[in-house]
C-alpha atoms as a PDB file:
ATOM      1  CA  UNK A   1     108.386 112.015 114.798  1.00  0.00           C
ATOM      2  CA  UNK A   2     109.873 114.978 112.613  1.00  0.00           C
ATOM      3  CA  UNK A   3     106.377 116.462 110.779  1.00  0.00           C
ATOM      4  CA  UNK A   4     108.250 117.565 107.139  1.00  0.00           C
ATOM      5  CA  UNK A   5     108.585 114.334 105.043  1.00  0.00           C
ATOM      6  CA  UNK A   6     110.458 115.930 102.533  1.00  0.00           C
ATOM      7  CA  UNK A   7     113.636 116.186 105.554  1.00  0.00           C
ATOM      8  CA  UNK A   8     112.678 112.558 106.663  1.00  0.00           C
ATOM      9  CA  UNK A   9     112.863 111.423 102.861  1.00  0.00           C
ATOM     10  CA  UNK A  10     116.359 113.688 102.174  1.00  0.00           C
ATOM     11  CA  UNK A  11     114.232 114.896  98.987  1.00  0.00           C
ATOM     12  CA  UNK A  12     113.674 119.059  98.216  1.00  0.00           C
ATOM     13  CA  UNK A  13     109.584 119.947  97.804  1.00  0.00           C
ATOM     14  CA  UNK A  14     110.025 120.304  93.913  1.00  0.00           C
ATOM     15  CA  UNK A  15     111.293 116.597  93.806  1.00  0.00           C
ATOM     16  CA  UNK A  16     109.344 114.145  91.367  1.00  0.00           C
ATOM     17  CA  UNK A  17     107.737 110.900  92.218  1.00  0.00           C
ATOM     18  CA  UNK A  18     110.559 108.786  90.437  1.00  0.00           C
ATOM     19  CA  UNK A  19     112.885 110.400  93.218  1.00  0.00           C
ATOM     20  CA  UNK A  20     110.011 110.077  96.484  1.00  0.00           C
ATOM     21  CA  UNK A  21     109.842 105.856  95.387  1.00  0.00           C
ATOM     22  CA  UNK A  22     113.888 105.995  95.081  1.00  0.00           C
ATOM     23  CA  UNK A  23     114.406 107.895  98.104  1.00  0.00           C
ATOM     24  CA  UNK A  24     111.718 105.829  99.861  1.00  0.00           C
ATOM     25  CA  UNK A  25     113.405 102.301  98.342  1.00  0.00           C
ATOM     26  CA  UNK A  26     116.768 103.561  99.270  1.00  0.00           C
ATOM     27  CA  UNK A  27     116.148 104.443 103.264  1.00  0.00           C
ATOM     28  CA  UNK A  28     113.676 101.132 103.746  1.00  0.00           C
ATOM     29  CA  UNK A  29     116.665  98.847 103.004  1.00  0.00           C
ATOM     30  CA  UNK A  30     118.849 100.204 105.240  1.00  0.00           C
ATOM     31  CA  UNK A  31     116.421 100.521 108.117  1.00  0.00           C
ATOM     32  CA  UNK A  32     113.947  97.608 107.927  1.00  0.00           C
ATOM     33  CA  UNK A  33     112.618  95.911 111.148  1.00  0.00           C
ATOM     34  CA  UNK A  34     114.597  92.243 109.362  1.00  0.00           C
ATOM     35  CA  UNK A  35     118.161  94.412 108.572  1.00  0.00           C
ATOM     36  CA  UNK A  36     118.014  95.911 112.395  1.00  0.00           C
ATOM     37  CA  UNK A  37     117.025  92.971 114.571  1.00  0.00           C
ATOM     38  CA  UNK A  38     116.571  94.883 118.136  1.00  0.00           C
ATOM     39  CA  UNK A  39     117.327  98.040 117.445  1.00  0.00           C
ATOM     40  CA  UNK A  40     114.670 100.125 118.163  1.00  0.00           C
ATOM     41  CA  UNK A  41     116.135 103.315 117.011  1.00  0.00           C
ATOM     42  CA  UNK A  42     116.599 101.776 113.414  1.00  0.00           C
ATOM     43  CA  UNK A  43     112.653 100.630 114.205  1.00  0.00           C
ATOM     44  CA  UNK A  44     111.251 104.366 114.783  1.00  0.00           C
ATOM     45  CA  UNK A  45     113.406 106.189 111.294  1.00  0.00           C
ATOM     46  CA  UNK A  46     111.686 102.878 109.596  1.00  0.00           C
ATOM     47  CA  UNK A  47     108.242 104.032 110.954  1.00  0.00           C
ATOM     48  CA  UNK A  48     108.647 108.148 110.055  1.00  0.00           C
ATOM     49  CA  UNK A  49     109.764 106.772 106.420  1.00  0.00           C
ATOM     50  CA  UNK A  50     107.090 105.139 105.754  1.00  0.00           C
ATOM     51  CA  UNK A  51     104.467 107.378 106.797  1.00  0.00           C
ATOM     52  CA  UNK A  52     106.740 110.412 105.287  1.00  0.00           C
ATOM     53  CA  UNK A  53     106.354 108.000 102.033  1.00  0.00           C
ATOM     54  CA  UNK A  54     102.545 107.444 102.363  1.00  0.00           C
ATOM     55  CA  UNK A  55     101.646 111.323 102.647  1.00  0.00           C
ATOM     56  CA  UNK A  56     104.558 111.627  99.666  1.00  0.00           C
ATOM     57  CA  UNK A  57     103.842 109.252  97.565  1.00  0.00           C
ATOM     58  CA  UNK A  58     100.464 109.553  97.031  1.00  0.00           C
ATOM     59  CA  UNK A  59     100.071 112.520  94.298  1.00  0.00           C
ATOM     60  CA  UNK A  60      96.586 113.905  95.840  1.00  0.00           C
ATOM     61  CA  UNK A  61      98.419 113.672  99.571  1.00  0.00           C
ATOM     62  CA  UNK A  62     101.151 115.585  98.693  1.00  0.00           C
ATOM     63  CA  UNK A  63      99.288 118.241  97.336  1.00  0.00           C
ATOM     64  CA  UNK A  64      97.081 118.512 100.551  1.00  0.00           C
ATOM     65  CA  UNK A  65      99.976 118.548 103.035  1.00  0.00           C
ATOM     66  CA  UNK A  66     101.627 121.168 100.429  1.00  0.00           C
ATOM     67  CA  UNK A  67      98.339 123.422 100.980  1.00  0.00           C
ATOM     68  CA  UNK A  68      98.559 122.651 104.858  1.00  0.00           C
ATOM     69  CA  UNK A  69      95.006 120.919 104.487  1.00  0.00           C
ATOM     70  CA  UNK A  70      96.811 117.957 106.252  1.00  0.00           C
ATOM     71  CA  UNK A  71     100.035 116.776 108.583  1.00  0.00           C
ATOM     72  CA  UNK A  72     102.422 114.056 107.974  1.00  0.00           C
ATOM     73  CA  UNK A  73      99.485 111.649 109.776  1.00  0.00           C
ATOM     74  CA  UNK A  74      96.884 112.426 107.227  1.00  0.00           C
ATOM     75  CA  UNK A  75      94.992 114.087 109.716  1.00  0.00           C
ATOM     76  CA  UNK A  76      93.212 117.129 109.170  1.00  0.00           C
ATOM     77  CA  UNK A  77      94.563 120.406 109.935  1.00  0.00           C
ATOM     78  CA  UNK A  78      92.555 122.937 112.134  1.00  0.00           C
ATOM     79  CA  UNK A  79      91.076 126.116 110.270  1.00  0.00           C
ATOM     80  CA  UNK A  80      92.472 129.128 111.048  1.00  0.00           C
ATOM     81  CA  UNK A  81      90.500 132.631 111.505  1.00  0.00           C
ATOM     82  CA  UNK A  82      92.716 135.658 111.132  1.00  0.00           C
ATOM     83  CA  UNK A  83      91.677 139.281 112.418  1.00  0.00           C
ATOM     84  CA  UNK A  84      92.762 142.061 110.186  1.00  0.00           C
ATOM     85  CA  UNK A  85      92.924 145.674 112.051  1.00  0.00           C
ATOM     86  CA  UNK A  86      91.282 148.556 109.819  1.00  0.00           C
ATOM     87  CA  UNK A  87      91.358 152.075 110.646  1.00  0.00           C
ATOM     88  CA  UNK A  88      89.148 154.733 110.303  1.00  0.00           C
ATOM     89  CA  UNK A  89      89.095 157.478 108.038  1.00  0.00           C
ATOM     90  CA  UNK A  90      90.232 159.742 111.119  1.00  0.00           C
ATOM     91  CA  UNK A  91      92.890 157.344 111.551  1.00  0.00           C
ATOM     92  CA  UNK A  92      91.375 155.678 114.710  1.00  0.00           C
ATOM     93  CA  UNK A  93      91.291 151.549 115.392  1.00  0.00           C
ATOM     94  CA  UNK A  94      87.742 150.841 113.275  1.00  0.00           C
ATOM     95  CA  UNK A  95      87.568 147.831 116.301  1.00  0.00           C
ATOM     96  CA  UNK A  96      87.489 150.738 119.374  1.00  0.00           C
ATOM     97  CA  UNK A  97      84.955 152.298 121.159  1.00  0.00           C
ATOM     98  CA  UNK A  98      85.585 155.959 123.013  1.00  0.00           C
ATOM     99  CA  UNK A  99      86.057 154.165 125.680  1.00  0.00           C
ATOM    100  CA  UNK A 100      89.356 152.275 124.300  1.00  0.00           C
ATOM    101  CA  UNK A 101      87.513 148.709 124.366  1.00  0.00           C
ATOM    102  CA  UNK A 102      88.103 146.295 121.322  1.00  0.00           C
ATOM    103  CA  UNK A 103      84.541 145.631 120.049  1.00  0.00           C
ATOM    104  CA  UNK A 104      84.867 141.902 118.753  1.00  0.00           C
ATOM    105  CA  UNK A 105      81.948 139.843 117.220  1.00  0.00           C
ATOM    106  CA  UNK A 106      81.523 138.312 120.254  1.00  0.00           C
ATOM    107  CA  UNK A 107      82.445 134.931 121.825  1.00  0.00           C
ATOM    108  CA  UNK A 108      83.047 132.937 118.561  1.00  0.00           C
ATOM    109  CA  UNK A 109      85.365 135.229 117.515  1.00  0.00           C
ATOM    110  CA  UNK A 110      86.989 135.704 120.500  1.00  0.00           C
ATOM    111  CA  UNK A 111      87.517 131.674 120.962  1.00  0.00           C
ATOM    112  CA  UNK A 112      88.797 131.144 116.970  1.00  0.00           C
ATOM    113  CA  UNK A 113      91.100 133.497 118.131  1.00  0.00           C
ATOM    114  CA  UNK A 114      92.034 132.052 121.015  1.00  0.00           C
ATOM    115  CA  UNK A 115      91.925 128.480 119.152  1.00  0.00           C
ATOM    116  CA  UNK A 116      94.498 130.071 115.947  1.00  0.00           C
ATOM    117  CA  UNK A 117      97.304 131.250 119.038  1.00  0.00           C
ATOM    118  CA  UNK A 118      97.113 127.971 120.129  1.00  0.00           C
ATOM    119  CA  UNK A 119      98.021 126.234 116.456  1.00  0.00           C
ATOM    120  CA  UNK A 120      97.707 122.583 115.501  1.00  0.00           C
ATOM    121  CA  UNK A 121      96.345 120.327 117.365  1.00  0.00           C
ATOM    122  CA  UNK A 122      96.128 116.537 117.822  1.00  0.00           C
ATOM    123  CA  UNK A 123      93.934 113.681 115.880  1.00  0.00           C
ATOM    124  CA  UNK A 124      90.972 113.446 118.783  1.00  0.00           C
ATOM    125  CA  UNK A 125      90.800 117.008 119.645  1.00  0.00           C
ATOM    126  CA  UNK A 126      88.268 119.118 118.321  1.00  0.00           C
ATOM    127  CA  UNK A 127      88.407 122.268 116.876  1.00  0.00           C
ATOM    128  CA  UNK A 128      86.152 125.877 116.313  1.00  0.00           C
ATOM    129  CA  UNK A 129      85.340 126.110 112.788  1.00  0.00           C
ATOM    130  CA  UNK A 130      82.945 129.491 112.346  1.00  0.00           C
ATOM    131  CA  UNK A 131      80.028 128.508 114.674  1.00  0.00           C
ATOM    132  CA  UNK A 132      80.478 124.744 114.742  1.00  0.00           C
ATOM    133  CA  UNK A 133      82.961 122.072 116.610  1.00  0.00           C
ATOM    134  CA  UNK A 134      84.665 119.543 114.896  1.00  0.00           C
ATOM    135  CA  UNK A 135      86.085 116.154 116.206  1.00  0.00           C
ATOM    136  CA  UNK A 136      88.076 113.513 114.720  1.00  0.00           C
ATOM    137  CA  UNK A 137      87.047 109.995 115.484  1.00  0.00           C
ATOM    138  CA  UNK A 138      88.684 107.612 117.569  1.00  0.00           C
ATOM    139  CA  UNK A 139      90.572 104.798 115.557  1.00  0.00           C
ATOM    140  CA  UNK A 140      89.179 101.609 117.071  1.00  0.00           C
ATOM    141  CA  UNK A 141      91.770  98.327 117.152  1.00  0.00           C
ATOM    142  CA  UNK A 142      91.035  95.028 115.930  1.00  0.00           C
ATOM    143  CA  UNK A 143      93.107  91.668 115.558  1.00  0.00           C
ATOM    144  CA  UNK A 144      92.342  89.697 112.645  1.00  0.00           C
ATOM    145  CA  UNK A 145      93.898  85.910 111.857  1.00  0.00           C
ATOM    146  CA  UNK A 146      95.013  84.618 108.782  1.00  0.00           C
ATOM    147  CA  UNK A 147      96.774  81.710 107.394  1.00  0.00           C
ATOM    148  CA  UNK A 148     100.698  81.533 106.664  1.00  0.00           C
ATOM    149  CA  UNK A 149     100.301  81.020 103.337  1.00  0.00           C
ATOM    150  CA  UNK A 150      97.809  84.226 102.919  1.00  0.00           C
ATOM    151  CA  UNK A 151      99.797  86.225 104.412  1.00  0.00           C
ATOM    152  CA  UNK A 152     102.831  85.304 101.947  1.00  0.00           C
ATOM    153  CA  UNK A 153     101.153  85.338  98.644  1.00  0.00           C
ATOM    154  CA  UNK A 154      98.334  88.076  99.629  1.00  0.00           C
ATOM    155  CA  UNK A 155      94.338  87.907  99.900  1.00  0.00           C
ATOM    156  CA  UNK A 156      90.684  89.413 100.937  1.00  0.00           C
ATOM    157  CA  UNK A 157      89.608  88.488 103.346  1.00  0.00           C
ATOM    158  CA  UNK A 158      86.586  89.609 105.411  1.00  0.00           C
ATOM    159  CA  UNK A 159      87.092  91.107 109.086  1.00  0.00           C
ATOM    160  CA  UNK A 160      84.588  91.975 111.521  1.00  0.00           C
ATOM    161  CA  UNK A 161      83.961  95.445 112.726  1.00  0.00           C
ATOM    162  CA  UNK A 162      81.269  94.801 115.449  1.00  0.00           C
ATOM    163  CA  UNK A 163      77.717  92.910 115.291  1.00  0.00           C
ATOM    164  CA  UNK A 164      76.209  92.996 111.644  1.00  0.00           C
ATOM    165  CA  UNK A 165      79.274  95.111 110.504  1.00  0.00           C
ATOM    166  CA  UNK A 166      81.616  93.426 108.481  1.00  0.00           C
ATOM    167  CA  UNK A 167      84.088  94.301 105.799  1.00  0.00           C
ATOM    168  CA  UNK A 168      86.626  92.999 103.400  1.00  0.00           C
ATOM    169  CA  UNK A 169      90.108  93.504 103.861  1.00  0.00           C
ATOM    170  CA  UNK A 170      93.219  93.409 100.980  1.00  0.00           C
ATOM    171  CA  UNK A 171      95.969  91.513 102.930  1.00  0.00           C
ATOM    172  CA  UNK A 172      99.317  92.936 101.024  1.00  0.00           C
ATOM    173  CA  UNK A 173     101.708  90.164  99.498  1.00  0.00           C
ATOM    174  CA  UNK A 174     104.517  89.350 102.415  1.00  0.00           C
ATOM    175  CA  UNK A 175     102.061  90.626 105.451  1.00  0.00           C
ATOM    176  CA  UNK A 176     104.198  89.719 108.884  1.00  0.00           C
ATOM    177  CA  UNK A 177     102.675  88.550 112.256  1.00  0.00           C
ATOM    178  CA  UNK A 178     101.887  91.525 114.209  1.00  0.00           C
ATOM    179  CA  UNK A 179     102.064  93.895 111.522  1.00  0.00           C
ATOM    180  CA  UNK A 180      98.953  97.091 111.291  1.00  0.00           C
ATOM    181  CA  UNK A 181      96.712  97.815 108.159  1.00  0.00           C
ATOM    182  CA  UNK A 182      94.897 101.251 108.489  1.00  0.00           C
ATOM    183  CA  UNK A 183      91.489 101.572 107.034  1.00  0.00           C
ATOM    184  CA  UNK A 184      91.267 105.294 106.554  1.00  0.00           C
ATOM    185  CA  UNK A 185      87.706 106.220 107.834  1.00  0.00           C
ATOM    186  CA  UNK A 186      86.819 103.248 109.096  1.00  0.00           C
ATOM    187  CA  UNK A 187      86.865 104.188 112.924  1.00  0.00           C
ATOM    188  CA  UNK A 188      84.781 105.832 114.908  1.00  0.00           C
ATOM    189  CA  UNK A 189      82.654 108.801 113.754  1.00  0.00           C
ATOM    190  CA  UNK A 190      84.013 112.244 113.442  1.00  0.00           C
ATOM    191  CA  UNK A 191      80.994 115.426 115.151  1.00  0.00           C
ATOM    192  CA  UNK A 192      79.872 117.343 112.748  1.00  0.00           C
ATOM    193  CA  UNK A 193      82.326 117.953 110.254  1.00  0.00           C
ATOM    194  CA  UNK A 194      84.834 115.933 111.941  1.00  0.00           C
ATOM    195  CA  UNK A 195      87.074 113.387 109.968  1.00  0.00           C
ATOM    196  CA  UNK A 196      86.110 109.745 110.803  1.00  0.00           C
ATOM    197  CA  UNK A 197      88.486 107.628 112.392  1.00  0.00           C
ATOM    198  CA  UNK A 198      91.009 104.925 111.537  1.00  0.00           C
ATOM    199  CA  UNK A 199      90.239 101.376 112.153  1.00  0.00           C
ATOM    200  CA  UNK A 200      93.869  99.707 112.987  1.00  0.00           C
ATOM    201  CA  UNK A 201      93.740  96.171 112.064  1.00  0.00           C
ATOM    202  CA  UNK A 202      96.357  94.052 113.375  1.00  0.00           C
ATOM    203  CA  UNK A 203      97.353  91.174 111.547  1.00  0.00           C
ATOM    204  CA  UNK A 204      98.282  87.261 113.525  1.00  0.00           C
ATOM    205  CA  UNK A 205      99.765  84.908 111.049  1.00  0.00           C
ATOM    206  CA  UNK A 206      98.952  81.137 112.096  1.00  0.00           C
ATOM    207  CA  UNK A 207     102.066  79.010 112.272  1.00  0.00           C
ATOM    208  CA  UNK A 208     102.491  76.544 109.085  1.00  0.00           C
ATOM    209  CA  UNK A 209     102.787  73.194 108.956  1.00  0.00           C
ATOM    210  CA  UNK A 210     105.979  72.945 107.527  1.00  0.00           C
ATOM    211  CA  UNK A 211     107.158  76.491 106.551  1.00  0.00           C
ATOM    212  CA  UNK A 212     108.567  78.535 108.945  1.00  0.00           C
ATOM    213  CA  UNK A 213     109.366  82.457 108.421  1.00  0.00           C
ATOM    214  CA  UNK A 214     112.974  83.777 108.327  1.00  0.00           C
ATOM    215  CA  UNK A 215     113.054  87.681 107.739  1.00  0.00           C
ATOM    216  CA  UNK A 216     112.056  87.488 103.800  1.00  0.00           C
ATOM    217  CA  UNK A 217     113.308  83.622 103.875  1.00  0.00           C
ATOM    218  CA  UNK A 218     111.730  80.382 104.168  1.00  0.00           C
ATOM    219  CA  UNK A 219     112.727  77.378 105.713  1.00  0.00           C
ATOM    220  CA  UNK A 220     111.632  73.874 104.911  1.00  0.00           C
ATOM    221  CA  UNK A 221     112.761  70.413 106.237  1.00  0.00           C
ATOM    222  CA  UNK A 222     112.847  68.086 103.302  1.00  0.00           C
ATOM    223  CA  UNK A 223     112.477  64.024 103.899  1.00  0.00           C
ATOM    224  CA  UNK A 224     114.901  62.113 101.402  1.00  0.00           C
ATOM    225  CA  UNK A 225     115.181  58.640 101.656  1.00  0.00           C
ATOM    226  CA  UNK A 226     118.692  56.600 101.886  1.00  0.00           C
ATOM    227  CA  UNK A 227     118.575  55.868  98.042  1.00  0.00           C
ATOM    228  CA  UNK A 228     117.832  59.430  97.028  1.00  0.00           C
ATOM    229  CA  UNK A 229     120.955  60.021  99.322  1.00  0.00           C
ATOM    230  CA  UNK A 230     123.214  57.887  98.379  1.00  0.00           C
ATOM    231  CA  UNK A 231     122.351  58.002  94.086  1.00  0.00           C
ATOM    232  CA  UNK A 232     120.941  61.481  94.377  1.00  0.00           C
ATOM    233  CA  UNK A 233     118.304  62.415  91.751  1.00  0.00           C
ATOM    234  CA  UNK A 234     114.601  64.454  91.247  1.00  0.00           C
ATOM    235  CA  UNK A 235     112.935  65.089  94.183  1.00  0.00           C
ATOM    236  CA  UNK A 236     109.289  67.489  94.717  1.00  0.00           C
ATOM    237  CA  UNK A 237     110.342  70.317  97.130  1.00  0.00           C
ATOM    238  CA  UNK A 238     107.262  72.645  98.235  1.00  0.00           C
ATOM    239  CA  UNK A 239     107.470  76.387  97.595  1.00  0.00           C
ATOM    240  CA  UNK A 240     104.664  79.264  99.039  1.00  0.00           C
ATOM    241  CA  UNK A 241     103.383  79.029  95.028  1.00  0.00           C
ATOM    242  CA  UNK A 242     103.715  75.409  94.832  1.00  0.00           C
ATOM    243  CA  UNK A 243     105.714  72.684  94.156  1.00  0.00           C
ATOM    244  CA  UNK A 244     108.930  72.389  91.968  1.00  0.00           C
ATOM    245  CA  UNK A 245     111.481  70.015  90.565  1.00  0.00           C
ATOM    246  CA  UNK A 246     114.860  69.411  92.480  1.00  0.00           C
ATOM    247  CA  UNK A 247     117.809  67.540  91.426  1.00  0.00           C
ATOM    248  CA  UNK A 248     119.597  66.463  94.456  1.00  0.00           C
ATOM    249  CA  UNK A 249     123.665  65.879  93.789  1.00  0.00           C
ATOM    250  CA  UNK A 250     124.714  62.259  94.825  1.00  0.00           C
ATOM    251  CA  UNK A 251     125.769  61.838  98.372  1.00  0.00           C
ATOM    252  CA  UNK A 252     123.946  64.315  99.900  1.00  0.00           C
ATOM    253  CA  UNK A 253     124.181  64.501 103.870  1.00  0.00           C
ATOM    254  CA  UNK A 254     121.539  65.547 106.111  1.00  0.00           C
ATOM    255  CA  UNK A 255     121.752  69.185 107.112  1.00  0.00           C
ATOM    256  CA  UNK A 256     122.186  69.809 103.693  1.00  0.00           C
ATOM    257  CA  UNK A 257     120.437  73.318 102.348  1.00  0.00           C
ATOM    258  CA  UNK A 258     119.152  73.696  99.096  1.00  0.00           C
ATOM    259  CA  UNK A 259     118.876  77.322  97.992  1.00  0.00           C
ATOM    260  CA  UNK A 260     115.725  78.321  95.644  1.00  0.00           C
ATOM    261  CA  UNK A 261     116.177  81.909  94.595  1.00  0.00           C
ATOM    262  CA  UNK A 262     113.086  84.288  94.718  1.00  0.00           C
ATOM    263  CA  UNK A 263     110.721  81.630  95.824  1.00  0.00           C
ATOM    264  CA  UNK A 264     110.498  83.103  99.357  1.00  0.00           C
ATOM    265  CA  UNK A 265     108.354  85.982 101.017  1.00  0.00           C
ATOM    266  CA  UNK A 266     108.087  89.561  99.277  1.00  0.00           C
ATOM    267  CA  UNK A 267     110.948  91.951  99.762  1.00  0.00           C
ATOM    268  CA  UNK A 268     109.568  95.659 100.987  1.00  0.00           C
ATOM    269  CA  UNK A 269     109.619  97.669  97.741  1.00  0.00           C
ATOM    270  CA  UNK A 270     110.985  94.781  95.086  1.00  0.00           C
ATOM    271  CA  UNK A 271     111.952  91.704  95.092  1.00  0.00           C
ATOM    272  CA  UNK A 272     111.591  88.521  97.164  1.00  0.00           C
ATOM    273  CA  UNK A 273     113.810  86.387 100.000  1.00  0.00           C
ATOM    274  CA  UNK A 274     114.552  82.817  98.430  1.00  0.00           C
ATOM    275  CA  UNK A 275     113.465  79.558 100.214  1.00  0.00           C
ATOM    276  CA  UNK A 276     116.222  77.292 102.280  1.00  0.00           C
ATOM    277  CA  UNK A 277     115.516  73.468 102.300  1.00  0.00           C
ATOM    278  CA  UNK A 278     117.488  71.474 104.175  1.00  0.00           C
ATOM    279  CA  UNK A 279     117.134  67.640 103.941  1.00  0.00           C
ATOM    280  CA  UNK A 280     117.233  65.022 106.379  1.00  0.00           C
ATOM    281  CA  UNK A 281     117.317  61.534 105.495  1.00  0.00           C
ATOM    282  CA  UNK A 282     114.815  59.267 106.920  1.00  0.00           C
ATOM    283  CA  UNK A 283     114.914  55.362 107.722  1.00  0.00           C
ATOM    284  CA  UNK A 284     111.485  53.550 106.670  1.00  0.00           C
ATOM    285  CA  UNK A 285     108.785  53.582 109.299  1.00  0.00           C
ATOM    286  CA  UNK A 286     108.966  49.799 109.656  1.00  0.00           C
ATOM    287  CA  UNK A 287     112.437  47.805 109.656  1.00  0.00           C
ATOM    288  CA  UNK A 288     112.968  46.715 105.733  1.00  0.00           C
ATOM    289  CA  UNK A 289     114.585  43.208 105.551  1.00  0.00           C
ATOM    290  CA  UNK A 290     116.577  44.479 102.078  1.00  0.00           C
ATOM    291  CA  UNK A 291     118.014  47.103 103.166  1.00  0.00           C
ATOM    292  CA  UNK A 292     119.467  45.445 106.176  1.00  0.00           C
ATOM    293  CA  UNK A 293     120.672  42.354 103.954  1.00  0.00           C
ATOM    294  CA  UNK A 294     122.537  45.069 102.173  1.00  0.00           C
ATOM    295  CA  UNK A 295     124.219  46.796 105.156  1.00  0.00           C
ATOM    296  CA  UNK A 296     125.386  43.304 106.302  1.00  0.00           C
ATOM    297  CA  UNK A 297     127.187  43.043 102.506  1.00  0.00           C
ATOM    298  CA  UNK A 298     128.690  46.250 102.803  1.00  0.00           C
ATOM    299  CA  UNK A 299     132.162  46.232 103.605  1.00  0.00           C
ATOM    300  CA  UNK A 300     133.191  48.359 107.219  1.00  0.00           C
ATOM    301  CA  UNK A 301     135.787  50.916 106.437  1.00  0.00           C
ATOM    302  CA  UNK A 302     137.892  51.474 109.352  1.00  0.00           C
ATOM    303  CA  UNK A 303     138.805  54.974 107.964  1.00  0.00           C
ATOM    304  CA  UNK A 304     135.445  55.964 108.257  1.00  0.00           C
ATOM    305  CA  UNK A 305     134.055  57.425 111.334  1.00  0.00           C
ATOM    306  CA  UNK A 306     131.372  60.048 111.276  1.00  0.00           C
ATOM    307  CA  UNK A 307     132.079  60.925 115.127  1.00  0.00           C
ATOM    308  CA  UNK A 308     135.586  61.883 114.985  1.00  0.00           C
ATOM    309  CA  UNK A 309     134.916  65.491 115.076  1.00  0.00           C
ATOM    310  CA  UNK A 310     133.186  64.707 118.848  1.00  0.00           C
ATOM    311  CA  UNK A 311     136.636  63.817 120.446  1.00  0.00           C
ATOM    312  CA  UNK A 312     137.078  65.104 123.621  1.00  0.00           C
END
């Protein structure tokens, strides 16, 4: 991962937050996981974008990585001691002896030394800070279920983070199956002044009944009987936010889709997919005498032949 948003965004450090969202909006569309099926290249810029736009686009964040307080992860950054050479009124290195030796503080000061040379380092490893260590905490995984329909409108919901620890959890509007919430400092325990961990939170969505995911659409098979078919007319179709009113044109095959605009899954950033219902028309469970009496009166058209297209 590149570690200066502002290059992963294409924004300078003076830009304003109207331009981070816009920027942000702008490079999520044209490298989401659902625009890039299998292309894991397209998969990894989508990743650095978004964490270039949480560090970015959170006011306080910004200003912290700005200060080097923090990296692109929202990790802490080490502390850095600097040695200054002074010299003596006669001109001589205030830090030597007469024998030529460097008289240092001692180990501490030899080892924050050693530890600024070395620069940055990662989010488990500790670091000297005067006389103390410090040590991130570990982020600890966990796998939390929730229902289709949660994880399309959004909830709280409570997860469990080990025996008698429990917490409660804001599943985002449009959540996918297999997708990660972080809870900042919710992991394991940082030493001393150490930063607590992460606790990673991966998120199954249980299959539906009926509804079944497609990118930010939603598909639906839709029952219609021959009548509603053949005369067309109102008919209930059921939507993530419930149900709504369809007129359904006369003579309407099966395989038919019905388009609903916006009534799908939320869209990263704005926006939402629309929901595809395609009907299927369904005989009556049991054999109905009247509706076989008026088959027999129908007149066969020779002309007619719904198989023709399966010549050989």
């Amino acid at each position: 991962m590149r570690q200066d948003p502002y290059e992963i965004l294409g924004v300078k450090q003076d830009a304003s937050q109207k331009d981070i969202r816009n920027a942000f909006r702008k490079l999520a569309k044209k490298y989401h996981p659902d625009l890039n099926p299998g292309d894991r290249k397209a998969e990894e810029i989508f990743k650095d974008i978004s964490a270039a736009n949480e560090i970015l686009g959170d006011e306080e964040k910004r200003g912290r990585f700005d200060r080097g307080e923090i990296d692109i992860n929202g990790v802490e950054r080490p502390t850095f001691h600097e040695h200054r050479q002074y010299a003596g009124a006669d001109g001589s290195d205030a830090f030597s002896d007469d024998g030529g030796f460097s008289q240092f503080g001692g180990f501490e000061d030899i080892f924050a030394s050693f530890m600024s040379r070395r620069g940055g380092a990662g989010p488990n490893t500790s670091h000297f800070d005067g006389a103390q260590f410090r040590s991130r905490g570990a982020d600890v995984h966990y796998t939390m279920e929730v229902s289709f329909l949660d994880a399309i409108n959004g909830t709280t919901a409570p997860v469990s983070l080990g025996p008698g620890s429990s917490l409660d959890v804001k599943i985002p509007a449009g959540t996918r199956d297999g997708q990660v919430l972080r809870l900042r400092g919710k992991g394991g325990k940082g030493t001393t002044k150490g930063q607590d961990g992460d606790a990673l939170i991966e998120i199954k969505v249980k299959p539906h009944t009926f509804f079944k995911r497609d990118g930010n659409d939603i598909r639906v098979e839709i029952p219609i009987t021959i009548r509603e078919a053949v005369l067309g007319g109102k008919i209930k179709i059921p939507t993530p936010g419930g149900y709504l009113n369809v007129t359904l044109k006369p003579n309407t095959n099966t395989g038919t889709t019905l388009r609903l605009k916006g009534k799908g899954a939320p869209k990263t950033g704005d926006g939402h997919g629309d929901l595809l219902a395609t009907v299927k028309i369904v005989l009556p469970e049991k054999p109905d005498p009247d509706l076989a009496a008026l088959m027999e009166t129908l007149p066969e058209k020779s002309n007619e032949d719904p198989r023709k297209h399966l010549n050989l």
